[in-house]
Protein backbone atom coordinates (compact mmCIF):
# COMPACT_ATOMS: atom_id res chain seq x y z
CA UNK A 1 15.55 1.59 -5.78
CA UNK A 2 13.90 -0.86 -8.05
CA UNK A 3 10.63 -2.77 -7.02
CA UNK A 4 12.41 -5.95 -5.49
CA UNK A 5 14.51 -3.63 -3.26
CA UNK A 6 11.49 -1.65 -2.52
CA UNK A 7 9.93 -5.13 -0.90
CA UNK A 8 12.67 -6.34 0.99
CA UNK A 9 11.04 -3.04 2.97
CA UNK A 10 7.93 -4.41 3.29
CA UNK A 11 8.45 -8.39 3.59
CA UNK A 12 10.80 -10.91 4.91
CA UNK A 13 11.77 -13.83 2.50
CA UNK A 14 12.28 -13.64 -1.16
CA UNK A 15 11.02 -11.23 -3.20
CA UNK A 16 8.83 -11.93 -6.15
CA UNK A 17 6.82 -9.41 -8.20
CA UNK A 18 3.69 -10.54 -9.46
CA UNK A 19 2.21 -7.31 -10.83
CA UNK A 20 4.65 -4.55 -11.28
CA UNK A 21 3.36 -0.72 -11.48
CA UNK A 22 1.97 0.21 -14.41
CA UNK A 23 1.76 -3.26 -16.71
CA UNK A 24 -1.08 -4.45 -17.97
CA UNK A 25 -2.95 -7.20 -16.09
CA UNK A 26 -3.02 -10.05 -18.38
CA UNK A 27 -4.55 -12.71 -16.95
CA UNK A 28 -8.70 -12.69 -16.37
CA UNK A 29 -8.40 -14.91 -13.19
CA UNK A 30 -6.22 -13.17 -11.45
CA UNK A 31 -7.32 -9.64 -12.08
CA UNK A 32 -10.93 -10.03 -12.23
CA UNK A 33 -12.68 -6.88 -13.89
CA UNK A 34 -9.09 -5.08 -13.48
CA UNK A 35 -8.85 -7.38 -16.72
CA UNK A 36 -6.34 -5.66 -19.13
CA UNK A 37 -6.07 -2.35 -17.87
CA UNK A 38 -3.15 -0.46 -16.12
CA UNK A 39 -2.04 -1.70 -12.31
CA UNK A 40 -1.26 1.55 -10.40
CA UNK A 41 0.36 -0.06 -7.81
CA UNK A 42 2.78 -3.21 -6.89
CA UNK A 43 1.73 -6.63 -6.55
CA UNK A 44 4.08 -9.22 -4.15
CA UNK A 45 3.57 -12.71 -3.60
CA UNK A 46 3.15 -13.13 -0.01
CA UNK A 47 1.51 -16.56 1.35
CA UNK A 48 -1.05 -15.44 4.48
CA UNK A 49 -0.04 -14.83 6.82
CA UNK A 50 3.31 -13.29 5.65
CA UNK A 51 4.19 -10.29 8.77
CA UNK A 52 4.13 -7.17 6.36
CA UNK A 53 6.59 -3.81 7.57
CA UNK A 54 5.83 0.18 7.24
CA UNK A 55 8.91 1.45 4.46
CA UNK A 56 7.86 4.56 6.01
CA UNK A 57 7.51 6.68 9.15
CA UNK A 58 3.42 8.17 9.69
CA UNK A 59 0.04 8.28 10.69
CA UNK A 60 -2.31 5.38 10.31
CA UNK A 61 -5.70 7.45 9.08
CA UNK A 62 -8.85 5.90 7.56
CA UNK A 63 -10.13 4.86 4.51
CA UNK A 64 -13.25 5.41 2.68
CA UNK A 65 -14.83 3.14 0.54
CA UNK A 66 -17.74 3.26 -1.51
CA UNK A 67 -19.28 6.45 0.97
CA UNK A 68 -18.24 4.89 4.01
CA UNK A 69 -15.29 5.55 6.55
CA UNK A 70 -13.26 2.20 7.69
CA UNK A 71 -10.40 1.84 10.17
CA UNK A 72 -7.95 -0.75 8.69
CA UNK A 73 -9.25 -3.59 11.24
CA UNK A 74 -13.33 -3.14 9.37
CA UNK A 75 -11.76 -2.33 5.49
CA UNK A 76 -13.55 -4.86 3.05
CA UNK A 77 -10.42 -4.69 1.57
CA UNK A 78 -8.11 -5.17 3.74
CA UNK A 79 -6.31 -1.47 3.32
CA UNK A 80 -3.97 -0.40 6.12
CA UNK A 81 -2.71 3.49 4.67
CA UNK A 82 -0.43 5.47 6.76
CA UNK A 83 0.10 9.10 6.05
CA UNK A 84 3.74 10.80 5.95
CA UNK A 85 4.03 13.73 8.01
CA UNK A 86 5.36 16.80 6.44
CA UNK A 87 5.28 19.79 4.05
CA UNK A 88 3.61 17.42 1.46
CA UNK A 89 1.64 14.53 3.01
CA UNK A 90 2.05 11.27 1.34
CA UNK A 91 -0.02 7.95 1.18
CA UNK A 92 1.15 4.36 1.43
CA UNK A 93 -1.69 2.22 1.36
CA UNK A 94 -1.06 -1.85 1.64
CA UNK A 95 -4.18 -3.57 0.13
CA UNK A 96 -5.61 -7.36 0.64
CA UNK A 97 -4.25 -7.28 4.42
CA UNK A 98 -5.88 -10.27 6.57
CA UNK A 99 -4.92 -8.68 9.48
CA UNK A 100 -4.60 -4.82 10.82
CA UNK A 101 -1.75 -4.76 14.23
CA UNK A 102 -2.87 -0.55 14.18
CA UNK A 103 -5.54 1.40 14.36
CA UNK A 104 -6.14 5.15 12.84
CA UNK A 105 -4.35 7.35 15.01
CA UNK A 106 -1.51 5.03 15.48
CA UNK A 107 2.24 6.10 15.08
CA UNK A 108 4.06 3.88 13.02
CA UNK A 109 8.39 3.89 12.56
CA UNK A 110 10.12 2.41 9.49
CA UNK A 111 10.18 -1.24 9.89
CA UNK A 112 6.79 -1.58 12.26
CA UNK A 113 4.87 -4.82 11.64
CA UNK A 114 1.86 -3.29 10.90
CA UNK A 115 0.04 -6.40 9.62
CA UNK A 116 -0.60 -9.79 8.22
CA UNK A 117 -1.29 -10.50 4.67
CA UNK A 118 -3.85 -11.93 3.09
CA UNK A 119 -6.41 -12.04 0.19
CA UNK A 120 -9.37 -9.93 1.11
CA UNK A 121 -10.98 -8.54 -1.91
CA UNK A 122 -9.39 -10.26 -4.22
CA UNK A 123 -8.52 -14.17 -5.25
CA UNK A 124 -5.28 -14.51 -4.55
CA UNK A 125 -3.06 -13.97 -1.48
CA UNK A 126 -0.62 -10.75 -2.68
CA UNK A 127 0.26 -7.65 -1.24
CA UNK A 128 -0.71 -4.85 -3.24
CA UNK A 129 1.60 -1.65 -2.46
CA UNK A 130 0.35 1.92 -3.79
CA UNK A 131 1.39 5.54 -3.53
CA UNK A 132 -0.68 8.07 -3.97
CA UNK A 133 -0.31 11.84 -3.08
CA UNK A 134 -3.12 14.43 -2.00
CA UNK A 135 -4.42 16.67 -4.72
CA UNK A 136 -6.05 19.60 -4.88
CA UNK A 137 -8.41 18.86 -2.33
CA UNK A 138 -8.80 15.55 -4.17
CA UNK A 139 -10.23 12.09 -2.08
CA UNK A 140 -7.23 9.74 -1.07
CA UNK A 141 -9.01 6.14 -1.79
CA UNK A 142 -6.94 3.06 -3.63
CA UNK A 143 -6.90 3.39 -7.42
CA UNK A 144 -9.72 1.09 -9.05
CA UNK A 145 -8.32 -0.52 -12.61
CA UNK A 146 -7.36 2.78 -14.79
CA UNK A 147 -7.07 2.71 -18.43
CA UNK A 148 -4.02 5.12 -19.48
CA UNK A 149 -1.26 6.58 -17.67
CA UNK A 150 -2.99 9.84 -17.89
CA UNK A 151 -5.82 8.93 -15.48
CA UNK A 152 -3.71 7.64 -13.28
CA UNK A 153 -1.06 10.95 -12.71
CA UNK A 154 -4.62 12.41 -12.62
CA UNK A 155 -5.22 10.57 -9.71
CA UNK A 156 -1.83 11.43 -7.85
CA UNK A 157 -0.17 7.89 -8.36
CA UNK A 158 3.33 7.42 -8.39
CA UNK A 159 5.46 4.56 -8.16
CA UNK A 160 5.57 3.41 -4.16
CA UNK A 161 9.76 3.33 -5.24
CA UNK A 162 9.63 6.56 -6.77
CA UNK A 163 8.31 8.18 -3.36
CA UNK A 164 10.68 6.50 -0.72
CA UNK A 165 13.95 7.83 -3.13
CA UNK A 166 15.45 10.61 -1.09
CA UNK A 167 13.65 10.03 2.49
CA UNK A 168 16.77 8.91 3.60
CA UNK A 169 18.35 4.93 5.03
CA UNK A 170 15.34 3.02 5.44
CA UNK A 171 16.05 1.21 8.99
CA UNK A 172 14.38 0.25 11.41
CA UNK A 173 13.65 2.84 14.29
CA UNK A 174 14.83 1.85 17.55
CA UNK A 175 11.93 3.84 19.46
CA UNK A 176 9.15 2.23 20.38
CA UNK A 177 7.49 1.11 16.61
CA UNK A 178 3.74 1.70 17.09
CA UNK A 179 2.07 4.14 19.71
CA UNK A 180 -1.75 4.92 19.82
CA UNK A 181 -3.01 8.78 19.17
């Protein structure tokens, strides 16, 4: 699955890719102090509001930033991250959001509107897409601008395409899509 197929999952429309995972961002404006160093994650355009899908099947569960403990509808950034149930819990987090349809706690099935995008924390309206895995006790938070590769498989990223190879046909469930906790 390469990174166009990978956002027909998340958005309707044609897919472009504005920043793909791990190039350099080369352009000051648009990248602000994330100014030539490595992008961990995947950048679509998306005009706001643009109704944005789960790829996968989890958990909605908070995020922290900078100390403090947001659900998706407070994030400064506009971070909805749903957890993958499982022997090895994954994280999708979908960045820049302008508007949260779940709460932490929710229940979310493959193809669940589980937002609106948007441009918070950043200038332009995109939808960043990042993958990140739980290590050794590690925090779970998006990746700020990393400089090498190395730093970031510190981290626990991974390509959001890399993770969804092997989970099976990504359809949409025909249960219910989103129930509370």
């Amino acid at each position: 699955m390469d990174e166009v197929e990978f956002g027909k999952l998340l958005l309707p429309g044609k897919i472009t890719v504005t920043n793909p995972y791990l190039d350099s961002c080369d352009s000051k404006v648009e990248c602000g102090r994330a100014y030539k160093r490595l992008h961990a994650g995947i950048d679509y355009r998306a005009r706001t509001p643009t109704k944005v899908t789960s790829p996968v099947e989890g958990i909605v569960v908070k995020m922290e930033f900078r100390g403090k403990e947001y659900s998706p509808q407070q994030d400064p950034s506009g971070t909805i991250m749903v957890e993958t149930q499982g022997e090895k819990p994954m994280y999708f987090m979908f960045l820049h959001m302008s508007k949260s349809f779940v709460k932490a706690g929710d229940k979310v099935q493959i193809g669940c509107v589980i937002g609106l995008s948007g441009k918070k924390g950043t200038i332009f309206p995109h939808l960043h897409v990042e993958y990140k895995e739980y290590q050794q006790g590690a925090y779970r938070q998006p990746t700020p601008a990393l400089k090498t590769i190395a730093e970031i498989k510190k981290r626990g990223n991974f390509s959001p395409t890399e993770a969804v190879l092997g989970k099976g046909p990504m359809v949409p469930s025909r249960k219910s899509c989103i129930t509370g906790n």
